[in-house]
C-alpha atoms as a PDB file:
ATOM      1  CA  UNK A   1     -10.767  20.040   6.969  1.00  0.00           C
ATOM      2  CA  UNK A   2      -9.110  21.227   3.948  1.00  0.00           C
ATOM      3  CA  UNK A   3      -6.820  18.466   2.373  1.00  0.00           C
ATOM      4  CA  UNK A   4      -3.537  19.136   0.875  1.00  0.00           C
ATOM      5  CA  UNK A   5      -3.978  16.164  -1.366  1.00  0.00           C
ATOM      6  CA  UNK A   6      -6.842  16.015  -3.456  1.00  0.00           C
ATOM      7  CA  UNK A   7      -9.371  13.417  -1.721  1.00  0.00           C
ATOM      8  CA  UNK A   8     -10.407  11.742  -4.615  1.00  0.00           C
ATOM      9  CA  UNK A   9      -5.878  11.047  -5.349  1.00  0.00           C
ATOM     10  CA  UNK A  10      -5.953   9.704  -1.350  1.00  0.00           C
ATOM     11  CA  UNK A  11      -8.865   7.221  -2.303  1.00  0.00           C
ATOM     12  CA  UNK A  12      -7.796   6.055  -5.541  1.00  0.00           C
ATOM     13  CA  UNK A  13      -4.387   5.703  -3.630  1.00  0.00           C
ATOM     14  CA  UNK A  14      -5.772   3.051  -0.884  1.00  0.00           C
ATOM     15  CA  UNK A  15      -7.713   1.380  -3.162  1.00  0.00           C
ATOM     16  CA  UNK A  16      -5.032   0.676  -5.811  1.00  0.00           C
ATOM     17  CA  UNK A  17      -2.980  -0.876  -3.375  1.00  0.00           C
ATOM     18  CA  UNK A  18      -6.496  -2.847  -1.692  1.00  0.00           C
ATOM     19  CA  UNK A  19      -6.691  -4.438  -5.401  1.00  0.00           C
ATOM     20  CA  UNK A  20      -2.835  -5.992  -4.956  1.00  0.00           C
ATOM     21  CA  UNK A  21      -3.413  -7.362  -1.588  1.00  0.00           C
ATOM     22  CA  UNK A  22      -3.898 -10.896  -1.394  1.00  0.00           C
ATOM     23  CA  UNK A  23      -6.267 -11.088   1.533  1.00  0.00           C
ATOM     24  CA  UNK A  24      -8.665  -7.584   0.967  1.00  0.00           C
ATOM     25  CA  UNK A  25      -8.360  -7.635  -3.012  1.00  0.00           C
ATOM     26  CA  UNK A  26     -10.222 -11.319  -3.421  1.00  0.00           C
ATOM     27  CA  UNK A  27     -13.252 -10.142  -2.032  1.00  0.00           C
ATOM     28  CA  UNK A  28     -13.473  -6.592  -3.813  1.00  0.00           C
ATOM     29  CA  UNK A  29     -12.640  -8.783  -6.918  1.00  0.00           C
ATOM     30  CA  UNK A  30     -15.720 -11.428  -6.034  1.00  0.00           C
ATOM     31  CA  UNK A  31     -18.063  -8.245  -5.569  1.00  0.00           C
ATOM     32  CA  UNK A  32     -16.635  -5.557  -7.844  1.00  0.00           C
ATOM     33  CA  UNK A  33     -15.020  -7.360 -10.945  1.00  0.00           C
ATOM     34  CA  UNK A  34     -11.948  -5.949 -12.073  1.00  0.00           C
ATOM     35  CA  UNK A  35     -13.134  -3.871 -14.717  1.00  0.00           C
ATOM     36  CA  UNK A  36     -11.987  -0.020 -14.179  1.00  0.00           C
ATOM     37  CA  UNK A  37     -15.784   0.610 -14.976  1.00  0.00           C
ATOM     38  CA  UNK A  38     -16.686  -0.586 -11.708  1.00  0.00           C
ATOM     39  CA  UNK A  39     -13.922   0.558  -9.733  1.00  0.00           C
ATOM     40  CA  UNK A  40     -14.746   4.008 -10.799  1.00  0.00           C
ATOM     41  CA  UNK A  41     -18.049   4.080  -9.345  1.00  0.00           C
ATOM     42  CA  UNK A  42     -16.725   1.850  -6.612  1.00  0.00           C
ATOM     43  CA  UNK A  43     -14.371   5.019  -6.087  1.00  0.00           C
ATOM     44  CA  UNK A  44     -16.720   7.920  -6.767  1.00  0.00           C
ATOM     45  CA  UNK A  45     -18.871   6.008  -4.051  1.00  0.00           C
ATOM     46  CA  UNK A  46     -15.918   6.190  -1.746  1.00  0.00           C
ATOM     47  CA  UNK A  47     -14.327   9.439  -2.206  1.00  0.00           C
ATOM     48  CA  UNK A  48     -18.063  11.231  -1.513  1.00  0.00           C
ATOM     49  CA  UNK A  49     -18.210   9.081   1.859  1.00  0.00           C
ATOM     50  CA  UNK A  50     -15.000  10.341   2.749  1.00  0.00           C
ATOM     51  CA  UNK A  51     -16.155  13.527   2.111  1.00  0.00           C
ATOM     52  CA  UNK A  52     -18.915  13.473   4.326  1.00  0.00           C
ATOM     53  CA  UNK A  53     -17.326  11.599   6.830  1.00  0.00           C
ATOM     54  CA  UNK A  54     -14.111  14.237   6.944  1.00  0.00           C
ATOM     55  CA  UNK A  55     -15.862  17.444   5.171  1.00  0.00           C
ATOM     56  CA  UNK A  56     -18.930  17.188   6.882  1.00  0.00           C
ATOM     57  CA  UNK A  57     -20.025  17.684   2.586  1.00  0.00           C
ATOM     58  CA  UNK A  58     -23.102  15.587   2.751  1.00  0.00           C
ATOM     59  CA  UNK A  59     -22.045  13.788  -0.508  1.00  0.00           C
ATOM     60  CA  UNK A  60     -22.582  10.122   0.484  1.00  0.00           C
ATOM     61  CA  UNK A  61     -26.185   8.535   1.011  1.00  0.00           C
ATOM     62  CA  UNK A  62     -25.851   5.110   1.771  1.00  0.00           C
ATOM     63  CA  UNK A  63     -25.414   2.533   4.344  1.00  0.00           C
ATOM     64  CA  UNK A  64     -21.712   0.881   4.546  1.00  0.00           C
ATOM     65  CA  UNK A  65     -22.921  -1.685   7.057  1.00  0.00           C
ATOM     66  CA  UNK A  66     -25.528  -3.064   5.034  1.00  0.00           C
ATOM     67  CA  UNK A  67     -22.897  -3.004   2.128  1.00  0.00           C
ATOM     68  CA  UNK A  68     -20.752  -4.994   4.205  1.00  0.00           C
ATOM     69  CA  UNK A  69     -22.834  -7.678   5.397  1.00  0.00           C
ATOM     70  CA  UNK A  70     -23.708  -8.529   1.531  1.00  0.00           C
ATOM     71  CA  UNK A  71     -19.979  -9.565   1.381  1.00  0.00           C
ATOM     72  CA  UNK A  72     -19.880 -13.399   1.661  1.00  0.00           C
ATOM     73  CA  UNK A  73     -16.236 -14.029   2.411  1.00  0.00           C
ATOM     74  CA  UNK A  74     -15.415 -10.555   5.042  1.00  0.00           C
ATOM     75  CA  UNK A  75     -13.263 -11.747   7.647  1.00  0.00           C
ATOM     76  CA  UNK A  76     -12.618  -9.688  10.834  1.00  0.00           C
ATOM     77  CA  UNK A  77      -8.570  -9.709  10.339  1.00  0.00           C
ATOM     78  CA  UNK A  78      -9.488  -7.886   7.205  1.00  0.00           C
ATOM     79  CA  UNK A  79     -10.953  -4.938   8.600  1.00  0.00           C
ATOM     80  CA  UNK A  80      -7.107  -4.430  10.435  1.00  0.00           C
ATOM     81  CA  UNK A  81      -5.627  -5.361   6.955  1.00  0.00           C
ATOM     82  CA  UNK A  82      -7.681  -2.565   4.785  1.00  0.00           C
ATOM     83  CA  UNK A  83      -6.864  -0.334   8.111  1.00  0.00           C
ATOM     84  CA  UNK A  84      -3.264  -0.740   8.078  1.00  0.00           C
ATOM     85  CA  UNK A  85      -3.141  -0.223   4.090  1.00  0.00           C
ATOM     86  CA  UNK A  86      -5.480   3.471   4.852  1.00  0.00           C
ATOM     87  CA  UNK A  87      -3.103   4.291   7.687  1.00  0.00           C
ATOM     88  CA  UNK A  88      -0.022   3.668   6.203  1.00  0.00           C
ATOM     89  CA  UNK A  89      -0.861   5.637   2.813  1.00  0.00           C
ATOM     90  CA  UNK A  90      -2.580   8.268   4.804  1.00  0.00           C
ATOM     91  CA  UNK A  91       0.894   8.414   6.319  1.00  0.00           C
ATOM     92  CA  UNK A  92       3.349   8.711   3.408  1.00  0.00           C
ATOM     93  CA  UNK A  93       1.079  11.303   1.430  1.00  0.00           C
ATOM     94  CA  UNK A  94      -0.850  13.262   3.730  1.00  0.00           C
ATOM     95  CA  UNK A  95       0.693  16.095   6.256  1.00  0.00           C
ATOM     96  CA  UNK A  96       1.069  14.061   9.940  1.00  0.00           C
ATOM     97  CA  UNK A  97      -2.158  16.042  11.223  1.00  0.00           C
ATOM     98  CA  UNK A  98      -4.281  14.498   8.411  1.00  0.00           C
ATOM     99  CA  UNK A  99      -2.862  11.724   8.457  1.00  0.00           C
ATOM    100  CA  UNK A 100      -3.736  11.240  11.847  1.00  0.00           C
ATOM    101  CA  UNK A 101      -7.218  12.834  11.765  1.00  0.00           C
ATOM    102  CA  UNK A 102      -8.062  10.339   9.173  1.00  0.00           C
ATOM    103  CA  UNK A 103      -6.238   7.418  10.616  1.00  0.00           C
ATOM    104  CA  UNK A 104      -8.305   8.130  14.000  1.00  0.00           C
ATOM    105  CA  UNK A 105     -11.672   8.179  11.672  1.00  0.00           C
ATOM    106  CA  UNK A 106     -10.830   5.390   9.839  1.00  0.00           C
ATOM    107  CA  UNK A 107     -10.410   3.369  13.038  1.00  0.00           C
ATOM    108  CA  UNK A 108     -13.387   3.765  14.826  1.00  0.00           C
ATOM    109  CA  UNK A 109     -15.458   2.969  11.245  1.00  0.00           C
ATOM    110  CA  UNK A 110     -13.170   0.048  10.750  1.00  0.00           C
ATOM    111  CA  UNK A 111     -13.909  -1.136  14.700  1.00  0.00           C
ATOM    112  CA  UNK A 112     -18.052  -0.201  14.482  1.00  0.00           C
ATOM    113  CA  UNK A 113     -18.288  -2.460  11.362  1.00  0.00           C
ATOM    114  CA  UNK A 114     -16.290  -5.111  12.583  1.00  0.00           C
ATOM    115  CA  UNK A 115     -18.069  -4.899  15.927  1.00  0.00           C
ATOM    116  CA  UNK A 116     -21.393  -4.953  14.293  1.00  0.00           C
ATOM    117  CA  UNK A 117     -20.887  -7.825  11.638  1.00  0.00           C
ATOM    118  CA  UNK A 118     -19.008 -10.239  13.827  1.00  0.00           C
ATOM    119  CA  UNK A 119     -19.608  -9.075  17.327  1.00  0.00           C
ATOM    120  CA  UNK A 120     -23.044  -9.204  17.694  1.00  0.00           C
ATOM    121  CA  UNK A 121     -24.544  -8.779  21.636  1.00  0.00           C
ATOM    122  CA  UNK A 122     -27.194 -11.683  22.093  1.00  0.00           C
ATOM    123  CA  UNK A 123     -30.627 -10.197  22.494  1.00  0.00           C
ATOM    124  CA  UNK A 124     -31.649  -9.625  25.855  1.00  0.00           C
ATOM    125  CA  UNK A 125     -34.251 -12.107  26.183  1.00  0.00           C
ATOM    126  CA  UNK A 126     -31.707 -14.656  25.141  1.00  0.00           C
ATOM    127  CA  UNK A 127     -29.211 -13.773  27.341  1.00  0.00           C
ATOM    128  CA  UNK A 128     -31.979 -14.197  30.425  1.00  0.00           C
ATOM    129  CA  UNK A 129     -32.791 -17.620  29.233  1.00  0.00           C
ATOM    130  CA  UNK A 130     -29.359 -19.073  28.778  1.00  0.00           C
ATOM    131  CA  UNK A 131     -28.621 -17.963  31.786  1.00  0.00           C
ATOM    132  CA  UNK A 132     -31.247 -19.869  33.838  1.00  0.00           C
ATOM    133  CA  UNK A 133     -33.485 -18.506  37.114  1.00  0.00           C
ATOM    134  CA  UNK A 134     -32.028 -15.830  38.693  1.00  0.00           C
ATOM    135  CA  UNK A 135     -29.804 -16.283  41.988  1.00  0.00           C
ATOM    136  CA  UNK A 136     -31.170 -14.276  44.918  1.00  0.00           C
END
């Protein structure tokens, strides 16, 4: 996918408007600071997953879920709030197609994590002994 808008504009874009939301921007705050120093690389970090994840570049080496569970005060509603700010600024600068392409991408990342912090399946053998013996 070749983007209109520079990738790097689209990310600093979402982000600027995640550090002015009351609910997503407390937590960046808590983990980033609020120096542009950090941001940056915060940013850099962010526009080479996106690249990778839309590009298929290879740019980002890391693990966003482990990133994510380090985060003391993540809240599923959040994951809808930080999707509805991508959306909805994917929407105003990016051609409809993109927009959606990303929207759709940015979904099924935002459900996955949210799934796997705060949805966690029971392990089997847990599941077999809260259940009790089995019925015949």
């Amino acid at each position: 996918m070749t983007l209109e808008l520079p990738l790097r504009e689209l990310v600093c874009r979402v982000y600027g408007r995640v550090r002015q939301d009351p609910l997503l921007a407390p937590v960046f705050t808590a983990t980033l600071g609020e120096t542009d120093v950090a941001w940056t690389a915060h940013l850099d970090r962010l526009t080479d997953f996106w690249s990778s994840v839309m590009q298929g570049s290879g740019r980002y080496h890391g693990d966003p879920f482990s990133a994510h569970l380090r985060l003391p005060d993540l809240t599923p509603v959040m994951f809808d709030r930080w999707l509805d700010l991508f959306q909805a600024t994917c929407r105003e600068v990016l051609p409809p197609e993109e927009a959606a392409a990303f929207g759709t991408r940015a979904e099924r990342i935002a459900r996955s994590l949210r799934m796997g912090l705060f949805e966690r399946i029971p392990a089997r053998k847990a599941l077999y002994q809260a259940a009790g013996p089995p019925i015949d």
